[in-house]
N, C-alpha and C. Protein backbone atom coordinates (compact mmCIF):
# COMPACT_ATOMS: atom_id res chain seq x y z
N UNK A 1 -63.58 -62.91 -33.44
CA UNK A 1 -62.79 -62.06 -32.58
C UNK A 1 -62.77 -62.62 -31.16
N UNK A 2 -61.56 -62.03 -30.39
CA UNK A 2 -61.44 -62.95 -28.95
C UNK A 2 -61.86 -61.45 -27.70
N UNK A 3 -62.96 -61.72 -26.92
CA UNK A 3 -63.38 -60.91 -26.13
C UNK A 3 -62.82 -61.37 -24.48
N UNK A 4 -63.05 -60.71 -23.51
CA UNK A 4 -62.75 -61.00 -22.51
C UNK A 4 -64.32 -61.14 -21.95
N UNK A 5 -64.52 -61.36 -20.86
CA UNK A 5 -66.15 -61.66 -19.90
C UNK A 5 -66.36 -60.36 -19.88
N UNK A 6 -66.39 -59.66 -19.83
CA UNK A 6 -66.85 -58.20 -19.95
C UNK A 6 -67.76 -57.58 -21.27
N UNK A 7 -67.61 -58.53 -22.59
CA UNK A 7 -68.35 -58.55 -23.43
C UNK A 7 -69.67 -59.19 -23.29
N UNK A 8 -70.73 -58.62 -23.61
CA UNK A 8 -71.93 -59.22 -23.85
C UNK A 8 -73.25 -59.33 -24.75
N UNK A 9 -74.39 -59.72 -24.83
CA UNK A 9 -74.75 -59.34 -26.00
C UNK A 9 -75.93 -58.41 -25.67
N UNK A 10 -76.45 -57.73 -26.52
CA UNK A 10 -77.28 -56.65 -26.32
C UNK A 10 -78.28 -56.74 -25.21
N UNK A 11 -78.78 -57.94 -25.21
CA UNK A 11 -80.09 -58.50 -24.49
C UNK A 11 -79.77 -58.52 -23.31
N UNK A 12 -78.52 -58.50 -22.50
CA UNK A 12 -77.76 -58.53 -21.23
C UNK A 12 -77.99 -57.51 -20.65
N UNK A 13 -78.15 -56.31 -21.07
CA UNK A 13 -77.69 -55.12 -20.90
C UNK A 13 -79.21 -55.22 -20.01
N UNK A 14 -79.19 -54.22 -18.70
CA UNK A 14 -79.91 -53.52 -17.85
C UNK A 14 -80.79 -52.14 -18.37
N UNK A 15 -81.75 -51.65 -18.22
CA UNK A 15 -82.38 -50.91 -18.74
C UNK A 15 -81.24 -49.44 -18.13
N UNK A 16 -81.40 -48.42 -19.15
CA UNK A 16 -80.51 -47.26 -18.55
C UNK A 16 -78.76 -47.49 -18.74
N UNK A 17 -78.63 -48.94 -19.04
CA UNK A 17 -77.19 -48.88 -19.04
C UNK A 17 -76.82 -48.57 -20.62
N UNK A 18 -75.45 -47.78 -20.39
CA UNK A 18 -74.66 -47.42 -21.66
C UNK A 18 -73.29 -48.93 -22.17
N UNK A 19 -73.14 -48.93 -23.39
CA UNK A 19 -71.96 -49.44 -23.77
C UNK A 19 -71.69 -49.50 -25.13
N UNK A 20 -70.96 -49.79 -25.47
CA UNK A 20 -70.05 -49.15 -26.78
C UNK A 20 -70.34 -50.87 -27.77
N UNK A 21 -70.82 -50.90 -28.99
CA UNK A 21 -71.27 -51.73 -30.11
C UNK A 21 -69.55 -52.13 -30.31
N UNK A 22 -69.33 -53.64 -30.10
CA UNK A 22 -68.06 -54.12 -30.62
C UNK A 22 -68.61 -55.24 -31.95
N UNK A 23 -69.66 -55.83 -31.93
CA UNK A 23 -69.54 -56.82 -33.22
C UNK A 23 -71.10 -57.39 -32.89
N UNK A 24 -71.44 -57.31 -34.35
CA UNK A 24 -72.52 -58.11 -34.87
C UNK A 24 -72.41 -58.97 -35.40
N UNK A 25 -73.12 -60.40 -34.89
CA UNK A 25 -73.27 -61.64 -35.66
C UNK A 25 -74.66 -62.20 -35.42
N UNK A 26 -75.10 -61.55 -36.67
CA UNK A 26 -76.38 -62.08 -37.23
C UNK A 26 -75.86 -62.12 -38.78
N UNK A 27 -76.49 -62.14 -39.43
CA UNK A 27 -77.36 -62.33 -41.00
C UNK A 27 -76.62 -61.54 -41.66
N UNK A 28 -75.84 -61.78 -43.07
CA UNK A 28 -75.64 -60.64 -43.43
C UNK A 28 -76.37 -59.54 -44.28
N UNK A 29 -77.60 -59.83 -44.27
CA UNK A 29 -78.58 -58.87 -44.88
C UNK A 29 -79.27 -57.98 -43.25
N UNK A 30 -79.40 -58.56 -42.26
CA UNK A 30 -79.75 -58.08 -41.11
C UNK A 30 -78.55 -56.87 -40.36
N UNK A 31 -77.65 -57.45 -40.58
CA UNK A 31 -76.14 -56.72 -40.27
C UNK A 31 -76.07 -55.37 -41.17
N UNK A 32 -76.40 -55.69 -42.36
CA UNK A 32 -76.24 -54.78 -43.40
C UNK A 32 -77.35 -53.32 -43.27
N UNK A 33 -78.39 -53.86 -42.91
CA UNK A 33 -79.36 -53.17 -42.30
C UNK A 33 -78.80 -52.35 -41.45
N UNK A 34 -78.51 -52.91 -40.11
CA UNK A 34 -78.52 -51.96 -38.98
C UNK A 34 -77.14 -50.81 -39.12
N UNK A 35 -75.94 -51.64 -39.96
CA UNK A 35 -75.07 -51.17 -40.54
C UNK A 35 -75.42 -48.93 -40.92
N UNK A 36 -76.71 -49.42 -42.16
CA UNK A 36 -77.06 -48.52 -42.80
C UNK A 36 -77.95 -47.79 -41.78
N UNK A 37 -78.41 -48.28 -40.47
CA UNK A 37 -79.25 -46.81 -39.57
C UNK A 37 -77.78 -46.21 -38.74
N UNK A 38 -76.49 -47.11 -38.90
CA UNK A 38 -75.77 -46.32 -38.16
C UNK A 38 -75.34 -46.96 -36.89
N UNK A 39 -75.58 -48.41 -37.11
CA UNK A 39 -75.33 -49.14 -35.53
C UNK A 39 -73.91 -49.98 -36.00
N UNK A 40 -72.83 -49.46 -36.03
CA UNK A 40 -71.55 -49.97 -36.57
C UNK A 40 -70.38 -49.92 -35.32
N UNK A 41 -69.75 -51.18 -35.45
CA UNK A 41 -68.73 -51.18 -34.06
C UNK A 41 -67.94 -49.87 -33.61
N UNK A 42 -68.21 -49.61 -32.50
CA UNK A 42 -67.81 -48.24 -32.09
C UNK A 42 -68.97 -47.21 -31.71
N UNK A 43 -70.11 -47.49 -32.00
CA UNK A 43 -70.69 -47.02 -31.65
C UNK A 43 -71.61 -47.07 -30.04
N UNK A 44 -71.79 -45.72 -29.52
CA UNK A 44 -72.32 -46.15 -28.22
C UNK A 44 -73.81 -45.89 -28.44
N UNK A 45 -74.45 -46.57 -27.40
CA UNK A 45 -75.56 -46.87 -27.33
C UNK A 45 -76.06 -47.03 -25.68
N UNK A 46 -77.49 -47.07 -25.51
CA UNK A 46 -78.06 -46.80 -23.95
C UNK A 46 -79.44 -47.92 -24.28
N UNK A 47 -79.63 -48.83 -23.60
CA UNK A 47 -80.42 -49.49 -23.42
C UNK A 47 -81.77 -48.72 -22.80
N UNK A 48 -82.66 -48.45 -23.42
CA UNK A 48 -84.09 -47.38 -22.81
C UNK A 48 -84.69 -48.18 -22.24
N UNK A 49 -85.80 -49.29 -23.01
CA UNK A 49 -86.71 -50.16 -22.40
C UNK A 49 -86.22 -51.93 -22.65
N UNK A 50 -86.77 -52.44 -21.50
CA UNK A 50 -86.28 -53.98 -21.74
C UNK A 50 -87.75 -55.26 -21.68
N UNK A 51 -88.64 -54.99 -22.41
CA UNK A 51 -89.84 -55.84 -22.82
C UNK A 51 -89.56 -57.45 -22.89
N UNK A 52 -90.98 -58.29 -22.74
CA UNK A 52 -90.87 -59.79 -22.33
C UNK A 52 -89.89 -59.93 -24.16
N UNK A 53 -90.08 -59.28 -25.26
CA UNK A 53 -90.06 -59.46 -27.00
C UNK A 53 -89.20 -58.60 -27.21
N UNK A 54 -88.90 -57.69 -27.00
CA UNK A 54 -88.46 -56.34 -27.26
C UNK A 54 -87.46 -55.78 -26.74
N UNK A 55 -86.45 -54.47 -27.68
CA UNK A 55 -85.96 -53.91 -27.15
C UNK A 55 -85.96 -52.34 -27.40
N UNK A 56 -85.43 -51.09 -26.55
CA UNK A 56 -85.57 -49.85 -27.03
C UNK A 56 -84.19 -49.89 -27.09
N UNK A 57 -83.66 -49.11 -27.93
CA UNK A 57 -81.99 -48.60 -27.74
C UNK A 57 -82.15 -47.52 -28.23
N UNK A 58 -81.10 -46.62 -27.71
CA UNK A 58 -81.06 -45.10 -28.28
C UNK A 58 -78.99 -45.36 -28.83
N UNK A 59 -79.55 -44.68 -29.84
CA UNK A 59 -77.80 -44.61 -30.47
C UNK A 59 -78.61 -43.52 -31.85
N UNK A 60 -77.10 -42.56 -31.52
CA UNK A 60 -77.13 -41.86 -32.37
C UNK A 60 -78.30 -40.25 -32.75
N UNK A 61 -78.72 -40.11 -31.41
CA UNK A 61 -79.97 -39.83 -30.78
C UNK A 61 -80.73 -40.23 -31.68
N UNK A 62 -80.90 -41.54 -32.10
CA UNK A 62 -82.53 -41.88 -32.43
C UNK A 62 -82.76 -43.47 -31.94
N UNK A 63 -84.07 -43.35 -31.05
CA UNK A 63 -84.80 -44.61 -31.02
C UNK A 63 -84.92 -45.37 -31.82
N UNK A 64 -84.34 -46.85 -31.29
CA UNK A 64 -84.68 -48.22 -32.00
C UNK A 64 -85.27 -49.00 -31.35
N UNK A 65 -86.35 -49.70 -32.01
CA UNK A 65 -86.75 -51.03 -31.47
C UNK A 65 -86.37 -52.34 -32.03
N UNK A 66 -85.53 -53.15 -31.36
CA UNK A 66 -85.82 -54.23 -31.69
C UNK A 66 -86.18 -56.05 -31.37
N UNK A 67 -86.35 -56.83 -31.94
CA UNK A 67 -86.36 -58.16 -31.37
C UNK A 67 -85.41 -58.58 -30.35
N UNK A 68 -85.71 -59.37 -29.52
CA UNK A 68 -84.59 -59.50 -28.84
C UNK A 68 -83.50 -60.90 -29.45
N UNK A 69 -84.31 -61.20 -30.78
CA UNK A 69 -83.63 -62.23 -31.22
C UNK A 69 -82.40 -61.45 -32.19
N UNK A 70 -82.61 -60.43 -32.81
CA UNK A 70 -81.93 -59.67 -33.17
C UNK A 70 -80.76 -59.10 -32.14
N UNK A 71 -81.31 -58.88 -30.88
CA UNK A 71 -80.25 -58.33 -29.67
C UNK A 71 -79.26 -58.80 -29.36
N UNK A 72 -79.50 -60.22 -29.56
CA UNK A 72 -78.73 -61.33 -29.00
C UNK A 72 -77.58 -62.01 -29.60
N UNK A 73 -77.47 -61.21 -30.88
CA UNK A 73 -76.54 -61.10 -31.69
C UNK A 73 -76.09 -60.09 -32.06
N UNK A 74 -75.71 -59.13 -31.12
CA UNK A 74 -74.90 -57.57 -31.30
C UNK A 74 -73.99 -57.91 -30.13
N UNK A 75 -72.95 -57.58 -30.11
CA UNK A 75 -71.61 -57.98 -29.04
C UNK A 75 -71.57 -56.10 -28.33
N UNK A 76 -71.68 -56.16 -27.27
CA UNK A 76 -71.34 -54.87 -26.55
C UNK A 76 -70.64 -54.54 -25.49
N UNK A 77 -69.49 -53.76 -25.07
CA UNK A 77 -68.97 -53.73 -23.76
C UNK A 77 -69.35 -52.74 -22.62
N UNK A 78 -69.76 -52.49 -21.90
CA UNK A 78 -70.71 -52.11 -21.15
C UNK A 78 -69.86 -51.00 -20.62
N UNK A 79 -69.82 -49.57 -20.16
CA UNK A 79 -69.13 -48.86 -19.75
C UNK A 79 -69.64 -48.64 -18.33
């Protein structure tokens, strides 16, 4: 898909900031995963905590943690 600079990937994001899930490219067993907690394009999401490994995200009111190697392959536009 063709984004403008305003897209970025999860790991970008500032602690506290909101933006809306446009595309995942990772794995498709990893994709499929987050798919099934409910993290599917269109969805918004809020960056909680931003760790040296780690990430918090809230979507959907429930806490996630994850890798940031995982982060870094979720596409998001930042509102």
């Amino acid at each position: 898909m063709y984004y403008t600079d305003c897209v970025k990937n999860l790991s970008e994001l500032n602690e506290e900031e909101v933006a809306i899930l446009q595309e995942i490219n990772l794995p498709l067993k990893t994709r499929r995963r987050l798919e099934a907690l409910g993290l599917v394009p269109g969805t918004t999401l809020s960056l909680l905590q931003k760790k040296a490994t780690a990430l918090v995200v809230l979507f959907r009111g429930c806490r996630f943690a994850m890798g940031k190697a995982i982060a870094k392959g979720i596409l998001v536009k930042p509102l």
